[in-house]
C-alpha atoms as a PDB file:
ATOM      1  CA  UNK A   1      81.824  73.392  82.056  1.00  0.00           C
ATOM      2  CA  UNK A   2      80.879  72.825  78.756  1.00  0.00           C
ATOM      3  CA  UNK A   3      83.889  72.981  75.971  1.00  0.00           C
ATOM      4  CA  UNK A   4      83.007  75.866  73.617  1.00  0.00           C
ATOM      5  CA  UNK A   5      82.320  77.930  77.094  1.00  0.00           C
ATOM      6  CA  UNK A   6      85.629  77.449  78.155  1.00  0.00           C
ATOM      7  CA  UNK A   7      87.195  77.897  74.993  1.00  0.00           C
ATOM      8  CA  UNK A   8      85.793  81.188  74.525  1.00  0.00           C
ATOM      9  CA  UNK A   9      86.918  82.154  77.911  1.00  0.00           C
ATOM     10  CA  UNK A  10      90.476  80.811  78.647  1.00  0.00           C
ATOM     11  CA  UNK A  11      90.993  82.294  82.118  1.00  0.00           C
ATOM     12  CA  UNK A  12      90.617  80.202  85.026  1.00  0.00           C
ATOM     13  CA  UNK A  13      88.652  81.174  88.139  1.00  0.00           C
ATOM     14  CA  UNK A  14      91.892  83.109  89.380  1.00  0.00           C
ATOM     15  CA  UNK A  15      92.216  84.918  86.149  1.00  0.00           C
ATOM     16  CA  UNK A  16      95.201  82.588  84.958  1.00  0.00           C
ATOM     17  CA  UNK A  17      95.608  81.163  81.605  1.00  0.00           C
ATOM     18  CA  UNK A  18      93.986  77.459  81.362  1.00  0.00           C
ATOM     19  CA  UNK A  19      96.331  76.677  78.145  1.00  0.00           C
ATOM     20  CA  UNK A  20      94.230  72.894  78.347  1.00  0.00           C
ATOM     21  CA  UNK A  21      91.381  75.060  77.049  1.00  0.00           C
ATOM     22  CA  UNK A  22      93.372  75.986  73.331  1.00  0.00           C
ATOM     23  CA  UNK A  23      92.754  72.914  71.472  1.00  0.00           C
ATOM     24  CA  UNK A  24      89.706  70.512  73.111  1.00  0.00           C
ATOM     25  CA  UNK A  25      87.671  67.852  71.067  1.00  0.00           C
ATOM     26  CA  UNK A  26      84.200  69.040  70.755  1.00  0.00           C
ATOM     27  CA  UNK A  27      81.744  66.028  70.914  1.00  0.00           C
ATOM     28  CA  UNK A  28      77.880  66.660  69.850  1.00  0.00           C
ATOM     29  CA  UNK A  29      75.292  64.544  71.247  1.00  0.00           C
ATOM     30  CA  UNK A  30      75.349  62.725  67.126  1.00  0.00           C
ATOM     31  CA  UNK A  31      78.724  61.940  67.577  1.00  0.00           C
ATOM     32  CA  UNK A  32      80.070  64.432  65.137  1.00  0.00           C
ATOM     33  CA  UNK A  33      83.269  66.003  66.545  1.00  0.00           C
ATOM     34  CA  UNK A  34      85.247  69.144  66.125  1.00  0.00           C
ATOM     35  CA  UNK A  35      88.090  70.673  66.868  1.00  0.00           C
ATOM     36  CA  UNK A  36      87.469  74.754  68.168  1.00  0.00           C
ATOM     37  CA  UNK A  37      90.979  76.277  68.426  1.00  0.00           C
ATOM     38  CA  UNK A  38      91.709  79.822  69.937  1.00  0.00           C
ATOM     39  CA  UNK A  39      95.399  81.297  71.030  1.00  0.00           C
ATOM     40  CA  UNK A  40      97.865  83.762  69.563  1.00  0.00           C
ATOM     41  CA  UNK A  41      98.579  80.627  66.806  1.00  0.00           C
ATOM     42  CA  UNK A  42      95.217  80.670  65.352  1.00  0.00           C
ATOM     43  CA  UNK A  43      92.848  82.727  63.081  1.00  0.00           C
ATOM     44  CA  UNK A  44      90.689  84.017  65.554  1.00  0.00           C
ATOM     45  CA  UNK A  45      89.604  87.077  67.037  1.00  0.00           C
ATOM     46  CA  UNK A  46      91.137  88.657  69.398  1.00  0.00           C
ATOM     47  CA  UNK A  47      94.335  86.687  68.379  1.00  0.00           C
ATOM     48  CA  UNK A  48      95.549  86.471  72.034  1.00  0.00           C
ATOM     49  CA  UNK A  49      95.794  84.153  74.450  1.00  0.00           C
ATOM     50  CA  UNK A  50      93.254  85.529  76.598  1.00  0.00           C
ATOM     51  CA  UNK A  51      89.882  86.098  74.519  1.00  0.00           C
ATOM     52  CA  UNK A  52      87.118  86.322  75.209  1.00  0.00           C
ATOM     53  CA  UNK A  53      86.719  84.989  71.693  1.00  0.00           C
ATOM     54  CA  UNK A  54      84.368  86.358  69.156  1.00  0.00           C
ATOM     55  CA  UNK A  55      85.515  84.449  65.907  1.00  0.00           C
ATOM     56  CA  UNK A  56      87.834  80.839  66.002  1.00  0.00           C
ATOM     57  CA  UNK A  57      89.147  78.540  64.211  1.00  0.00           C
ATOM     58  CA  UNK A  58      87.732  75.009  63.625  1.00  0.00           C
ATOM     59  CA  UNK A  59      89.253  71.790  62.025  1.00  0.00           C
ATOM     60  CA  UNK A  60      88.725  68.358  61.479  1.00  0.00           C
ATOM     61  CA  UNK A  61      85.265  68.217  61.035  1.00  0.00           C
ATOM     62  CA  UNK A  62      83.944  64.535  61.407  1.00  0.00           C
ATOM     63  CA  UNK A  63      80.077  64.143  60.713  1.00  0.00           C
ATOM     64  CA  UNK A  64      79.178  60.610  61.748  1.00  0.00           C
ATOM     65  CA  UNK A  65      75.562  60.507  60.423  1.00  0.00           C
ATOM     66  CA  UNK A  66      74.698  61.367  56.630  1.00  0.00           C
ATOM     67  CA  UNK A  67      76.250  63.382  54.137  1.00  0.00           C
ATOM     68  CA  UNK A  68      79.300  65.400  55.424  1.00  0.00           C
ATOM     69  CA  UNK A  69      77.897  68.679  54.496  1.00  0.00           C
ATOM     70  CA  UNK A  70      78.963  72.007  55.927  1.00  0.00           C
ATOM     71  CA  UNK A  71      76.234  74.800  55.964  1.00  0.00           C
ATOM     72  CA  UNK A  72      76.946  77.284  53.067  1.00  0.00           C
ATOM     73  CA  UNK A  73      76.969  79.705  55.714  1.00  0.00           C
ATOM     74  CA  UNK A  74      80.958  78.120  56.691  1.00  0.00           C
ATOM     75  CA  UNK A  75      82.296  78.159  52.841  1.00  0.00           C
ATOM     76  CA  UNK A  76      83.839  81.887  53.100  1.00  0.00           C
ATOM     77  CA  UNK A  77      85.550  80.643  56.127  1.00  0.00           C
ATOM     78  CA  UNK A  78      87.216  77.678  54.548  1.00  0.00           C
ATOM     79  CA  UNK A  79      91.084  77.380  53.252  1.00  0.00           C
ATOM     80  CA  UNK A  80      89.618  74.349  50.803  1.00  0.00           C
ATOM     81  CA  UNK A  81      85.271  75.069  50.476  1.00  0.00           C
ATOM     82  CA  UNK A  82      84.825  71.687  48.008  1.00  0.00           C
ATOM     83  CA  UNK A  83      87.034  69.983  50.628  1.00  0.00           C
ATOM     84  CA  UNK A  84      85.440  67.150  52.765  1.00  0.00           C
ATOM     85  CA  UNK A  85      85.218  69.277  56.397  1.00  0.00           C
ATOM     86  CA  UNK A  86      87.579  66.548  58.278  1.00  0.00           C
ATOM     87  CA  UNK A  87      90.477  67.997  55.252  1.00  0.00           C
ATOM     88  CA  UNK A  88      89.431  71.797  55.430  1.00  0.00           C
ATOM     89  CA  UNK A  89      89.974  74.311  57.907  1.00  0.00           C
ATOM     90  CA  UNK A  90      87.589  77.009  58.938  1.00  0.00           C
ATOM     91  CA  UNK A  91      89.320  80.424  60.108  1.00  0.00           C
ATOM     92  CA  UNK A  92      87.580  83.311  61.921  1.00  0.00           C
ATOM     93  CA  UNK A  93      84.482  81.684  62.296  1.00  0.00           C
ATOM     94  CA  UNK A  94      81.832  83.664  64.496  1.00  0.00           C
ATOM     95  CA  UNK A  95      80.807  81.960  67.318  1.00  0.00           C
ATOM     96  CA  UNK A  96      77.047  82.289  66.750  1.00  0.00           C
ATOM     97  CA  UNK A  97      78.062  79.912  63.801  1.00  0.00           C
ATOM     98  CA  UNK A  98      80.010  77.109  65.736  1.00  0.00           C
ATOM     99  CA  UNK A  99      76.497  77.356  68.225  1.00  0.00           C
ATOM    100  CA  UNK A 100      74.265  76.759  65.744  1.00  0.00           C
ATOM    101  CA  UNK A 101      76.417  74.096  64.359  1.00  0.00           C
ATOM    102  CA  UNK A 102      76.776  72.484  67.923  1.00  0.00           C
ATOM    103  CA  UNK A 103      73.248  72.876  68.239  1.00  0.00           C
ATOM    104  CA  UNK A 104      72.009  71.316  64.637  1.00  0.00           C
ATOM    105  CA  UNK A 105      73.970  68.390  65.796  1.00  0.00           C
ATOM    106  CA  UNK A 106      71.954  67.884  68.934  1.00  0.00           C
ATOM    107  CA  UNK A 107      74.195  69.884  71.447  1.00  0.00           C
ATOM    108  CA  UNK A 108      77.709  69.911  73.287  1.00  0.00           C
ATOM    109  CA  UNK A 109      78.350  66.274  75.207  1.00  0.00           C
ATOM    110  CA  UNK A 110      79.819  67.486  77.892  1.00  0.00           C
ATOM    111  CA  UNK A 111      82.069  64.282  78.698  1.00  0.00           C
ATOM    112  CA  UNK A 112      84.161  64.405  75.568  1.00  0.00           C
ATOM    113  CA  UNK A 113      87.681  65.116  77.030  1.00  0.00           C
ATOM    114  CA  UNK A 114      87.612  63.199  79.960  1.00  0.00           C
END
């Protein structure tokens, strides 16, 4: 199952909390990588532990090829906007955001916490 899918829906198959769903490494195909966190601890939305999630949070932000440049569409989420994204943090983020940042960066690699 890809990451962001199971972050966004915590619940296991049973309906039990998966709480090694909370704070996975996202890997893109370019090798950048991102942390998407969702749980009663983070800025998110529904602030549960149970989503589904329609806003998260995202840190450490590591863009391996070019400029690391988040969209200007990410700054009013951001504790520190001039920050480099690997020292901000991003909270409430809507998930059609994280997708099309996931997607710019050539898709989920599905592989990255194993």
């Amino acid at each position: 199952m890809p990451v962001l899918k199971a972050i966004l829906n915590p619940l296991d198959e049973l309906g039990h909390l998966d709480t090694r769903r909370f704070f996975p490494l996202i890997l893109c195909r370019d090798n950048t990588t991102l942390y998407v966190r969702a749980s009663v601890g983070h800025c998110c939305t529904p602030r549960d532990n149970i989503g589904p999630y329609t806003e998260v949070e995202v840190t450490q932000i590591d863009i391996r090829h070019g400029r690391a440049v988040m969209p200007k569409s990410w700054e009013q989420y951001s504790n520190h906007p001039t920050a480099y994204p690997q020292d901000a943090r991003y909270y409430y983020v809507p998930i059609a955001l994280v997708r099309e940042f996931i997607a710019k960066h050539g898709g989920e690699f599905a592989d990255a916490n194993k």
